[in-house]
PDB file of N, CA and C in Angstrom:
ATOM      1  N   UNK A   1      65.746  46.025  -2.348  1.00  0.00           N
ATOM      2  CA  UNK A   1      64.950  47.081  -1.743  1.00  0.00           C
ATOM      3  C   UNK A   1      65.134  47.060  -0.227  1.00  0.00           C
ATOM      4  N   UNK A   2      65.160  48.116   0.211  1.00  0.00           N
ATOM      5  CA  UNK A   2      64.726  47.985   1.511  1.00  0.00           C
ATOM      6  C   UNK A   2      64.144  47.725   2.427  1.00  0.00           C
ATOM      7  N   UNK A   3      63.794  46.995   3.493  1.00  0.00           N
ATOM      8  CA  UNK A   3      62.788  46.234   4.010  1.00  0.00           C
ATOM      9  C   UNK A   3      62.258  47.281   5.583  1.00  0.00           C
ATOM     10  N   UNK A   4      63.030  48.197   5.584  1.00  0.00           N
ATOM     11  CA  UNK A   4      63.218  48.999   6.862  1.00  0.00           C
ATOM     12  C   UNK A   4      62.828  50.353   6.431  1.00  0.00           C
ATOM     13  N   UNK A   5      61.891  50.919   6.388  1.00  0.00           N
ATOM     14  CA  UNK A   5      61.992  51.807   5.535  1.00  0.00           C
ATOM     15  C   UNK A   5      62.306  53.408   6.721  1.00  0.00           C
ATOM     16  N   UNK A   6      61.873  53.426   7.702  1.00  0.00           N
ATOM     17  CA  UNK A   6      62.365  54.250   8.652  1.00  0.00           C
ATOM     18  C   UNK A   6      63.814  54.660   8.473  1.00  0.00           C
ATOM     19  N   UNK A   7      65.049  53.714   7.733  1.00  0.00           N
ATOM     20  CA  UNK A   7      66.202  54.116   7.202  1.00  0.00           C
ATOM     21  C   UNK A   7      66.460  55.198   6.250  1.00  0.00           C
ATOM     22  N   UNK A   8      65.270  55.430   5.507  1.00  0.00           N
ATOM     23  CA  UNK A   8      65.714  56.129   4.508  1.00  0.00           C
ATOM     24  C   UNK A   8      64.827  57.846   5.167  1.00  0.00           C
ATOM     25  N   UNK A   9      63.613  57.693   5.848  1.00  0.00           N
ATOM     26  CA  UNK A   9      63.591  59.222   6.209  1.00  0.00           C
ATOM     27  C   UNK A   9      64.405  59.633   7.451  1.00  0.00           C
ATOM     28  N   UNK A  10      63.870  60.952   7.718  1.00  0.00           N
ATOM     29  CA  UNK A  10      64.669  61.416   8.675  1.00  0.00           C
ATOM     30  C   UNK A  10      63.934  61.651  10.235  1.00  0.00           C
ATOM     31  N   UNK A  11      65.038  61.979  10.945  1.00  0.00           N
ATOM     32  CA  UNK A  11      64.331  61.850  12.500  1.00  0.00           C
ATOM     33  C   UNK A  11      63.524  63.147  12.651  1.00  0.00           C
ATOM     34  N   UNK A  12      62.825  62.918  13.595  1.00  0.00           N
ATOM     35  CA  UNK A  12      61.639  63.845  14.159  1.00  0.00           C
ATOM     36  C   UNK A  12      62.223  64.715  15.745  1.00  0.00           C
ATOM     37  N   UNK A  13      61.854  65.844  16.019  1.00  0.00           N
ATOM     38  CA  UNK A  13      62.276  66.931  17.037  1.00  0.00           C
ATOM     39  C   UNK A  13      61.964  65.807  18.380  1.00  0.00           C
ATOM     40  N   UNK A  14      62.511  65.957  19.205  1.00  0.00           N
ATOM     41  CA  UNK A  14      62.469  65.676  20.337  1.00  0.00           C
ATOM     42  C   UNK A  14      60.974  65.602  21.102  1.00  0.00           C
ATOM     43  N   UNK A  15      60.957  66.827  20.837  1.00  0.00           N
ATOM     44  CA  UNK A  15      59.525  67.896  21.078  1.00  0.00           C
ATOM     45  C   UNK A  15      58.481  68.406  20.182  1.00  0.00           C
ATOM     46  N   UNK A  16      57.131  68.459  20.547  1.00  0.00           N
ATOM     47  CA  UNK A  16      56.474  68.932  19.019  1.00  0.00           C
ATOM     48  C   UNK A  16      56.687  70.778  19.173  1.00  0.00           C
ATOM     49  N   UNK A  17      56.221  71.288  18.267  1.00  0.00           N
ATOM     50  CA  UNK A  17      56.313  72.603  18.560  1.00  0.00           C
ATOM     51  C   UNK A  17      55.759  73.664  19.845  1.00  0.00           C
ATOM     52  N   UNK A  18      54.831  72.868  20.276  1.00  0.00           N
ATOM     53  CA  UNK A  18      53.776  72.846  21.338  1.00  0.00           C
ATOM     54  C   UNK A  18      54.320  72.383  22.189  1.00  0.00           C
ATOM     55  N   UNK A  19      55.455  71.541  22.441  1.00  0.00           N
ATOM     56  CA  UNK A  19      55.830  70.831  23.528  1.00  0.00           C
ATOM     57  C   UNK A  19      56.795  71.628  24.453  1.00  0.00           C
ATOM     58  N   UNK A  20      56.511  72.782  23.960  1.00  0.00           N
ATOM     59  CA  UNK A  20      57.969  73.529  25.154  1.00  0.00           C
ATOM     60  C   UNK A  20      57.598  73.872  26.247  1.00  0.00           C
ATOM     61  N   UNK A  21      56.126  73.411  26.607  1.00  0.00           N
ATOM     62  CA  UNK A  21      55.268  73.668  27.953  1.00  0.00           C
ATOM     63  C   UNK A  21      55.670  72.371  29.000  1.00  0.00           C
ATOM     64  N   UNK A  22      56.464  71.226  27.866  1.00  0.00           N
ATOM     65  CA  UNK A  22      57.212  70.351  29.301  1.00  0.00           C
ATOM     66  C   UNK A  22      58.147  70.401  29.391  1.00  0.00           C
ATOM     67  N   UNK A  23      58.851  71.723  28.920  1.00  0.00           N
ATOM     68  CA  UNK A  23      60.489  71.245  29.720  1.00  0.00           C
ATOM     69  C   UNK A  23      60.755  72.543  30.147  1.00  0.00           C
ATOM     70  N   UNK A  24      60.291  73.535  31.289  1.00  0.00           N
ATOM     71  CA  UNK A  24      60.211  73.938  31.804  1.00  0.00           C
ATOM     72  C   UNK A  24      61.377  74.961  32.060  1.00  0.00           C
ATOM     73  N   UNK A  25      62.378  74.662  31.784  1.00  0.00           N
ATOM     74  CA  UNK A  25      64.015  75.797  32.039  1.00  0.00           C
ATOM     75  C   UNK A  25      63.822  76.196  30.376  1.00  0.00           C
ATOM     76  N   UNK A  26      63.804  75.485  29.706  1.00  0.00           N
ATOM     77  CA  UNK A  26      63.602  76.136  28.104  1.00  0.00           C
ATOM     78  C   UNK A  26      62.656  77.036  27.469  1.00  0.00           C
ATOM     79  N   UNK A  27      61.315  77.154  28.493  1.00  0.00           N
ATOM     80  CA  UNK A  27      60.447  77.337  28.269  1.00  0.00           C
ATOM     81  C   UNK A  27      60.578  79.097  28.819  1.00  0.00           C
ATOM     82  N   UNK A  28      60.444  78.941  30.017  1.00  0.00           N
ATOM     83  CA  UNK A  28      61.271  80.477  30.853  1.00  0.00           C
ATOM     84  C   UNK A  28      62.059  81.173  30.110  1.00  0.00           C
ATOM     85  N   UNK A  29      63.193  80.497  29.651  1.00  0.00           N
ATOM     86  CA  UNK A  29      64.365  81.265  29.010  1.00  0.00           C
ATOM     87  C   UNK A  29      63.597  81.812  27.840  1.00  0.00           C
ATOM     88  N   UNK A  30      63.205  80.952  26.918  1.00  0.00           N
ATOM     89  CA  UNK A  30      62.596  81.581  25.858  1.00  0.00           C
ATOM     90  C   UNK A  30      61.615  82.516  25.616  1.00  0.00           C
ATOM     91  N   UNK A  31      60.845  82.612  26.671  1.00  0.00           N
ATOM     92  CA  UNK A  31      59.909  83.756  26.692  1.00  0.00           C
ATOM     93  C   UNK A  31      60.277  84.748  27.430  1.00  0.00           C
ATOM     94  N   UNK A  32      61.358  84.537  28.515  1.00  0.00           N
ATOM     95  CA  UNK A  32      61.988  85.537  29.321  1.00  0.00           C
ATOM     96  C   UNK A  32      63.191  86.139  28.394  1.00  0.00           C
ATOM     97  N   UNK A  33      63.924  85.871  28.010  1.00  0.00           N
ATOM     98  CA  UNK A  33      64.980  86.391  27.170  1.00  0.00           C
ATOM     99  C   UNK A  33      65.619  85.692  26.228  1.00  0.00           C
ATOM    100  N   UNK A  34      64.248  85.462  25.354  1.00  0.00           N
ATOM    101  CA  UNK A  34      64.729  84.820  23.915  1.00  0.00           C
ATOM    102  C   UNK A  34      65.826  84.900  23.363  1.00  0.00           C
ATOM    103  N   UNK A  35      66.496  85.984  22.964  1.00  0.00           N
ATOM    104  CA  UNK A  35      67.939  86.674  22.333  1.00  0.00           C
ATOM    105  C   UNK A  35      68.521  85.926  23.353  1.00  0.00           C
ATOM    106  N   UNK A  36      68.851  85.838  24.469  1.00  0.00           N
ATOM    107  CA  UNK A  36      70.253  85.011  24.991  1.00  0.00           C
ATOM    108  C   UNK A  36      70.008  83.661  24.639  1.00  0.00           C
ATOM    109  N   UNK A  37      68.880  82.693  24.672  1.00  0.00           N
ATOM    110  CA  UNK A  37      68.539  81.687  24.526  1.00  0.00           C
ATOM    111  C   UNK A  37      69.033  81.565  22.760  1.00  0.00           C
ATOM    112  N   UNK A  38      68.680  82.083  22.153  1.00  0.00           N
ATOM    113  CA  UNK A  38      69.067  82.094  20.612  1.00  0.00           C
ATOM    114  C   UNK A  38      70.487  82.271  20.509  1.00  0.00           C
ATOM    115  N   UNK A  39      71.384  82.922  21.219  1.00  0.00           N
ATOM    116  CA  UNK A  39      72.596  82.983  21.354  1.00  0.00           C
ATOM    117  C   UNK A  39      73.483  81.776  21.365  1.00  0.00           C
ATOM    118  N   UNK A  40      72.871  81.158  22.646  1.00  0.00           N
ATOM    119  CA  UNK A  40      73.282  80.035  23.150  1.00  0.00           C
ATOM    120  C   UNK A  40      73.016  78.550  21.580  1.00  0.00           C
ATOM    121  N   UNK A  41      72.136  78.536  21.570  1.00  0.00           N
ATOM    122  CA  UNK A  41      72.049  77.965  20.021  1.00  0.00           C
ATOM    123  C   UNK A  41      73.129  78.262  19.131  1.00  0.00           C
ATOM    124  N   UNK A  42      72.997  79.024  18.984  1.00  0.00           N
ATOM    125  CA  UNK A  42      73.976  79.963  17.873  1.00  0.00           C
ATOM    126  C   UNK A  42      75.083  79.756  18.005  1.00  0.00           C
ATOM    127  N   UNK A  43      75.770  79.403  19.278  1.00  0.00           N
ATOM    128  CA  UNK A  43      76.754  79.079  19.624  1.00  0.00           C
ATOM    129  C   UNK A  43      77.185  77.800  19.615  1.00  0.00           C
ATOM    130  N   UNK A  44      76.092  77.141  20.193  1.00  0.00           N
ATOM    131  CA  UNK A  44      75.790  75.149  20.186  1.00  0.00           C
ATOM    132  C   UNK A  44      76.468  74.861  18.677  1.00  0.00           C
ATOM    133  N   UNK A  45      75.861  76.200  17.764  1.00  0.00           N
ATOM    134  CA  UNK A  45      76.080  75.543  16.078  1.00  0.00           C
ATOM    135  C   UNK A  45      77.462  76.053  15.479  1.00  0.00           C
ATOM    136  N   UNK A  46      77.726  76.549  16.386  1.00  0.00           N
ATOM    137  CA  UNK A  46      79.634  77.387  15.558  1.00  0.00           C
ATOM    138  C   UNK A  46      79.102  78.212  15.035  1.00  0.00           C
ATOM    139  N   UNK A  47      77.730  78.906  15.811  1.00  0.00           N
ATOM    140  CA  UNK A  47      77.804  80.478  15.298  1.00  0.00           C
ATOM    141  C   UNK A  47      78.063  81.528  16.240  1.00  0.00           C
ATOM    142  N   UNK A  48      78.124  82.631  15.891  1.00  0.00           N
ATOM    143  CA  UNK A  48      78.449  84.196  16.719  1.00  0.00           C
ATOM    144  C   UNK A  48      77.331  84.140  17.546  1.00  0.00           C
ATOM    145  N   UNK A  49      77.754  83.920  19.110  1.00  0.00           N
ATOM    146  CA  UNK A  49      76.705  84.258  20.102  1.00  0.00           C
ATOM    147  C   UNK A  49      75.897  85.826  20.046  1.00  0.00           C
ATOM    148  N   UNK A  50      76.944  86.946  19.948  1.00  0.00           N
ATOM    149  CA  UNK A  50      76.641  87.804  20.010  1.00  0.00           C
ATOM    150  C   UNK A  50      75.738  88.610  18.752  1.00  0.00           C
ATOM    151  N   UNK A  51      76.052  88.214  17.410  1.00  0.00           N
ATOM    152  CA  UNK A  51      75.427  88.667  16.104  1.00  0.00           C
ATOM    153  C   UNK A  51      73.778  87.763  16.402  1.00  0.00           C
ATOM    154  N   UNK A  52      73.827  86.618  16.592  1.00  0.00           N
ATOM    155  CA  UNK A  52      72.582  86.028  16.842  1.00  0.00           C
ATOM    156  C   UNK A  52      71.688  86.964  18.136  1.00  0.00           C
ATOM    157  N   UNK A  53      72.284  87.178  19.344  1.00  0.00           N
ATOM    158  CA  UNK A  53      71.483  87.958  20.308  1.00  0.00           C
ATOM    159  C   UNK A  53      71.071  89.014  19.232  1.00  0.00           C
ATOM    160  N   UNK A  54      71.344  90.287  19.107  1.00  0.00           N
ATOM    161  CA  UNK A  54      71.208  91.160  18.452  1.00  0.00           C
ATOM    162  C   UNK A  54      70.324  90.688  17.469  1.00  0.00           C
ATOM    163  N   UNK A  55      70.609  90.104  16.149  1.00  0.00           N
ATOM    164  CA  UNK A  55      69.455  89.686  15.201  1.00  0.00           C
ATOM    165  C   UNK A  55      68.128  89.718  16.047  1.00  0.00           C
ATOM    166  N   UNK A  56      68.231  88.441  17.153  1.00  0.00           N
ATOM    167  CA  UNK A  56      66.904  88.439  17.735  1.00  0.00           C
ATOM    168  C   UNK A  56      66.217  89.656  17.713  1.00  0.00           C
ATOM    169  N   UNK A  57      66.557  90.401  18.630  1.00  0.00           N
ATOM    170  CA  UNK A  57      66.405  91.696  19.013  1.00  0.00           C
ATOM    171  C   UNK A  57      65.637  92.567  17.569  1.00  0.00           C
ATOM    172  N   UNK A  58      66.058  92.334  16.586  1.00  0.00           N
ATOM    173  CA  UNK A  58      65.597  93.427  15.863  1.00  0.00           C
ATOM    174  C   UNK A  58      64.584  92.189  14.385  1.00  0.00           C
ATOM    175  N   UNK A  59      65.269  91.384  14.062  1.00  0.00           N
ATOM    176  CA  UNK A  59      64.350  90.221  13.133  1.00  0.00           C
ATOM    177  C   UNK A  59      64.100  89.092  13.916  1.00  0.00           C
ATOM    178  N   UNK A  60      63.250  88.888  14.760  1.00  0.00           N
ATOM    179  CA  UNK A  60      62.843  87.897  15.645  1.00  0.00           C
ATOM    180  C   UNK A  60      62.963  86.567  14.522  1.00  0.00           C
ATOM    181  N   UNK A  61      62.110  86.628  13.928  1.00  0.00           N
ATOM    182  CA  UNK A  61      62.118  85.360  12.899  1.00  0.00           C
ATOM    183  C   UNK A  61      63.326  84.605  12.300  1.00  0.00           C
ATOM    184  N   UNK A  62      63.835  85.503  11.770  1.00  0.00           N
ATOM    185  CA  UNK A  62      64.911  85.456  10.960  1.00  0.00           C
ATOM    186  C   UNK A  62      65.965  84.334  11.428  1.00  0.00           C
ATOM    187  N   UNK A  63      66.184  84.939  12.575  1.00  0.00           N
ATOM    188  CA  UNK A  63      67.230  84.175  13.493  1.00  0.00           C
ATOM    189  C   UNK A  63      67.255  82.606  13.572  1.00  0.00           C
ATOM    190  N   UNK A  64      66.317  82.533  13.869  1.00  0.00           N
ATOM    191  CA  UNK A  64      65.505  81.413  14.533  1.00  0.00           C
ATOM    192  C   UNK A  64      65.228  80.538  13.250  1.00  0.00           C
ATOM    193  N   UNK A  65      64.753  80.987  12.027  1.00  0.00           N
ATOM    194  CA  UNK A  65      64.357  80.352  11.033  1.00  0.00           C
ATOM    195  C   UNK A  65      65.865  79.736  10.062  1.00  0.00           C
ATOM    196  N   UNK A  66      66.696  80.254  10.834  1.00  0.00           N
ATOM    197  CA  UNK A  66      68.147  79.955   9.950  1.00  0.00           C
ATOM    198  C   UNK A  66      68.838  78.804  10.802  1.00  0.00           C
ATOM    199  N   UNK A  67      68.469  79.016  12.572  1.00  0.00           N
ATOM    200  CA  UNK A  67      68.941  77.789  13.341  1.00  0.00           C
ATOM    201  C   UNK A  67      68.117  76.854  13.023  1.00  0.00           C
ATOM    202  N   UNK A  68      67.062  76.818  13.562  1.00  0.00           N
ATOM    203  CA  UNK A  68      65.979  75.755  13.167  1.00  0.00           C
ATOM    204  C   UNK A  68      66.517  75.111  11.756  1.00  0.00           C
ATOM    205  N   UNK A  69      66.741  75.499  10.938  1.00  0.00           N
ATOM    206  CA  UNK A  69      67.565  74.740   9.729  1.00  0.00           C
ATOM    207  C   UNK A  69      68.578  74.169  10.143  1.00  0.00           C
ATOM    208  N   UNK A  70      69.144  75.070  10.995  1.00  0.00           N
ATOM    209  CA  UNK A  70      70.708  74.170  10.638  1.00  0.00           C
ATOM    210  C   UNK A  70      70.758  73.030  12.243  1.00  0.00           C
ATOM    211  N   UNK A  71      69.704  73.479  13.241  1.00  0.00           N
ATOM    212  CA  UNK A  71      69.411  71.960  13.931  1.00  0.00           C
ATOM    213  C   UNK A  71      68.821  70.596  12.891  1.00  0.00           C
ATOM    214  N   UNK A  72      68.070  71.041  12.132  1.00  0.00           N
ATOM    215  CA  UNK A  72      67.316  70.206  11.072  1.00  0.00           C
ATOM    216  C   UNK A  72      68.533  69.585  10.496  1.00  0.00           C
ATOM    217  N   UNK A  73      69.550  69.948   9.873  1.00  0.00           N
ATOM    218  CA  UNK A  73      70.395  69.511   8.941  1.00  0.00           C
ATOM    219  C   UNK A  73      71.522  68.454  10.486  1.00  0.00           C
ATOM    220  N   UNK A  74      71.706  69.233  11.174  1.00  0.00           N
ATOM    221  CA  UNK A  74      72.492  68.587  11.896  1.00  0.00           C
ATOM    222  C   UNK A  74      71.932  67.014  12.408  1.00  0.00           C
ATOM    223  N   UNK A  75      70.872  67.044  12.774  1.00  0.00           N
ATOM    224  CA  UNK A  75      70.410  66.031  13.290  1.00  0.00           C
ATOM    225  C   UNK A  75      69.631  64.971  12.721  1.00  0.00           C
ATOM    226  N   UNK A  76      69.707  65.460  11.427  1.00  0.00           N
ATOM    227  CA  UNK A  76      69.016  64.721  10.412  1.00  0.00           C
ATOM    228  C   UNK A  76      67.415  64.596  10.526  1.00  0.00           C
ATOM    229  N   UNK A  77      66.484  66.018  10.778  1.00  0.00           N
ATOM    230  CA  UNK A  77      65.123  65.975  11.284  1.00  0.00           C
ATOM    231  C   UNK A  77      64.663  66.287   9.970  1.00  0.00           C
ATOM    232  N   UNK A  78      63.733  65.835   9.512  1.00  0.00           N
ATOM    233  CA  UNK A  78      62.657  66.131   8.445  1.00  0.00           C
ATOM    234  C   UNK A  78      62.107  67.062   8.596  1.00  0.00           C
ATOM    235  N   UNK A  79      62.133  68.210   7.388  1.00  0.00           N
ATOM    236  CA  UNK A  79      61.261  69.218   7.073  1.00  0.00           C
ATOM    237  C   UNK A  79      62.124  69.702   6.153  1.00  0.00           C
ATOM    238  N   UNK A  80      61.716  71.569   6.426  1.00  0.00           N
ATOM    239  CA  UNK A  80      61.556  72.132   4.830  1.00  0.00           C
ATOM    240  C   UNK A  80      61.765  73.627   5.384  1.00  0.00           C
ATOM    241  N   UNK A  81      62.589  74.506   4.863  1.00  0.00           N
ATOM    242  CA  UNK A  81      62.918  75.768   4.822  1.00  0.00           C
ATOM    243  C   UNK A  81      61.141  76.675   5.298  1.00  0.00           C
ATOM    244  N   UNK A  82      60.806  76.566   4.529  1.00  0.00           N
ATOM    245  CA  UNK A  82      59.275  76.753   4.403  1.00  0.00           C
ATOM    246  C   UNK A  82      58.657  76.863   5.746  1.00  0.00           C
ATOM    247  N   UNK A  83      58.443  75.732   6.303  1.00  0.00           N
ATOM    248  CA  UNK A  83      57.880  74.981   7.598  1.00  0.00           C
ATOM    249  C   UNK A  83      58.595  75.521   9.034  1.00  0.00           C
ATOM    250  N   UNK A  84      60.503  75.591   8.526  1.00  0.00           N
ATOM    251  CA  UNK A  84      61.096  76.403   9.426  1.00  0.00           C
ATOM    252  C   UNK A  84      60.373  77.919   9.639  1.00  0.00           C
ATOM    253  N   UNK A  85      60.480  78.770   8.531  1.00  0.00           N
ATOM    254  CA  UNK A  85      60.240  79.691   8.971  1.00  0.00           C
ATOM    255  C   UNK A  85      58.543  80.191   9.158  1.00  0.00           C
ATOM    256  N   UNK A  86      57.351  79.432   8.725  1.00  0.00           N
ATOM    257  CA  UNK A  86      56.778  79.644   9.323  1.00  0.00           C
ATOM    258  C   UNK A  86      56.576  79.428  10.828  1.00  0.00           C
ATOM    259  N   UNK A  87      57.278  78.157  11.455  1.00  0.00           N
ATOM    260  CA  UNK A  87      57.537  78.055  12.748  1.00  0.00           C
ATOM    261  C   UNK A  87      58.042  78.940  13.846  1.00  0.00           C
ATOM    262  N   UNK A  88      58.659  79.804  12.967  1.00  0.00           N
ATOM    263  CA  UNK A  88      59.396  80.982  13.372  1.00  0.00           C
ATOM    264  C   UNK A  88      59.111  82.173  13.476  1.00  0.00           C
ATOM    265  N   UNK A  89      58.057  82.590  12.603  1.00  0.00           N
ATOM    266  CA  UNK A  89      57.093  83.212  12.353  1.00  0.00           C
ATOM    267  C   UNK A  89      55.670  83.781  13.179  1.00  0.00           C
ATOM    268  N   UNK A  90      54.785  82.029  13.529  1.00  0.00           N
ATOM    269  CA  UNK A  90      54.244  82.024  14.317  1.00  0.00           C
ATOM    270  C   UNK A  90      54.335  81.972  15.724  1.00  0.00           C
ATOM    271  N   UNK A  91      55.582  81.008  15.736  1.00  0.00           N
ATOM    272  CA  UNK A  91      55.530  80.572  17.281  1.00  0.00           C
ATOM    273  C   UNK A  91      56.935  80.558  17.605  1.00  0.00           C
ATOM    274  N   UNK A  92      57.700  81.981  17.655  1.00  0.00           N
ATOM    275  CA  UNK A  92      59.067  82.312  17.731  1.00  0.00           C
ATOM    276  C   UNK A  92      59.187  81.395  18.936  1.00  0.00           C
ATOM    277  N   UNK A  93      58.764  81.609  20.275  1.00  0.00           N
ATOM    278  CA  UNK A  93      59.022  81.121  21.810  1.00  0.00           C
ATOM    279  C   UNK A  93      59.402  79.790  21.451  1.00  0.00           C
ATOM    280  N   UNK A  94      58.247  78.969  21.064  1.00  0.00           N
ATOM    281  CA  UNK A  94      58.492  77.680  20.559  1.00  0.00           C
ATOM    282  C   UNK A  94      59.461  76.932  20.351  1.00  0.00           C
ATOM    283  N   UNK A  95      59.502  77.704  18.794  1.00  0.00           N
ATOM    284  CA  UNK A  95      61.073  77.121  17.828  1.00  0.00           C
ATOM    285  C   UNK A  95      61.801  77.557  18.495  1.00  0.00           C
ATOM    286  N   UNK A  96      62.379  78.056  19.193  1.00  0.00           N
ATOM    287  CA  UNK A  96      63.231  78.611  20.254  1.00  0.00           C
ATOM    288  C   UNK A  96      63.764  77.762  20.700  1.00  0.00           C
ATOM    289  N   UNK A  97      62.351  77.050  22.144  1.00  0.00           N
ATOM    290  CA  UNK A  97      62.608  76.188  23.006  1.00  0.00           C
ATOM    291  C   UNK A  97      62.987  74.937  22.330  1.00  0.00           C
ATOM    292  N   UNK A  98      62.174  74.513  21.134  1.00  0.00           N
ATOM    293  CA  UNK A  98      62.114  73.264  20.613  1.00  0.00           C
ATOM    294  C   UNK A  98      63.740  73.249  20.207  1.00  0.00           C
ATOM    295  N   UNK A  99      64.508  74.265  19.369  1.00  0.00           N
ATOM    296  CA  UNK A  99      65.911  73.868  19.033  1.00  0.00           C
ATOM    297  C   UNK A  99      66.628  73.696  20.288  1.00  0.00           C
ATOM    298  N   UNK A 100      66.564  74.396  21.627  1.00  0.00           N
ATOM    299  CA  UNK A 100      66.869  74.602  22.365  1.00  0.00           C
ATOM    300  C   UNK A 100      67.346  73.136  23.619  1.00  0.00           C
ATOM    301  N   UNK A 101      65.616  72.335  23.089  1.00  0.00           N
ATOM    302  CA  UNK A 101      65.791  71.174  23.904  1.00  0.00           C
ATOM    303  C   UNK A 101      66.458  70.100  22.811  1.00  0.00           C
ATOM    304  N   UNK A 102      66.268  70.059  21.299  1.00  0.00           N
ATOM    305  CA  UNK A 102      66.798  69.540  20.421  1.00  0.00           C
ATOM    306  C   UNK A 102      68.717  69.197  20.872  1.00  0.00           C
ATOM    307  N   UNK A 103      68.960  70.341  21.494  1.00  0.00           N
ATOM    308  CA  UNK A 103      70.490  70.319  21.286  1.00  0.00           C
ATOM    309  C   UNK A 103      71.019  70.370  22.975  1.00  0.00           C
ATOM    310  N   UNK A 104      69.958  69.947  23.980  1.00  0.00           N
ATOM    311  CA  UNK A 104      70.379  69.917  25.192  1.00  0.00           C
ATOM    312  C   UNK A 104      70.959  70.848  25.946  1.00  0.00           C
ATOM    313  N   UNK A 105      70.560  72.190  25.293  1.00  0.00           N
ATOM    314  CA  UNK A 105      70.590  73.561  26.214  1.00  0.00           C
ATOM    315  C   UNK A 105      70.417  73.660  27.288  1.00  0.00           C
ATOM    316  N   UNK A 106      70.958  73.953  28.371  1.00  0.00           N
ATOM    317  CA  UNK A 106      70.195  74.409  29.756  1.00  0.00           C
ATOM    318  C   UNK A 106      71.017  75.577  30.213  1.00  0.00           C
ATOM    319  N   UNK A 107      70.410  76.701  30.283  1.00  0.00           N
ATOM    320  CA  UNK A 107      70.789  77.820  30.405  1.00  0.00           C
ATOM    321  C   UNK A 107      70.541  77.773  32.757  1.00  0.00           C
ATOM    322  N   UNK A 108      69.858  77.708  32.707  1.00  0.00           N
ATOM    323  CA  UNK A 108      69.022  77.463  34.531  1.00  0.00           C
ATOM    324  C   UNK A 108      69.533  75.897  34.724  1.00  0.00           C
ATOM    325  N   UNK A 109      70.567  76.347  35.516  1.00  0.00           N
ATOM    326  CA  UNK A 109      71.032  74.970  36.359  1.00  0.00           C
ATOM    327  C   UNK A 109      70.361  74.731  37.648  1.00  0.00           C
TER     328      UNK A 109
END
């Protein structure tokens, strides 16, 4: 058996969802022009910068609830499809910032 058991779950966000009020360049971007900020993600993940801006733009959630997964999968963070998109849902700015600082974005140098 394992004696370590922290081995077998998975890691936790950087940031809580609430936490995008301390990192301050992530925080701006995301409430100032979410869609480029989601871009930039989108891109971080080997996706289409430009199809992600746009999505934003018209399914705010959507977007966001499909990165937020695939930061989750990349980094090995615990949760649940579910949890993504209510995160996404409620607190688009957030999950935004939170993938945003997850993957060491800085849009404001």
């Amino acid at each position: 058996m394992y004696k370590d058991l922290s081995l077998l779950r998975g890691n936790e966000f950087k940031q809580g969802i609430c936490g995008c009020f301390s990192n301050f360049d992530s925080c701006c971007c995301s409430l100032c022009c979410p869609c480029i900020e989601t871009g930039y993600i989108a891109e971080e993940l080997g996706e289409n910068f430009f199809l992600f801006c746009v999505g934003q733009l018209y399914l705010p959630w959507f977007p966001v609830t499909y990165l937020r997964q695939k930061v989750r999968e990349r980094n090995n963070i615990e949760g649940s499809l579910a949890e993504d998109a209510l995160m996404s849902c409620c607190c688009t700015f957030c999950a935004i910032s939170q993938c945003a600082t997850e993957l060491d974005i800085h849009i404001i140098r």
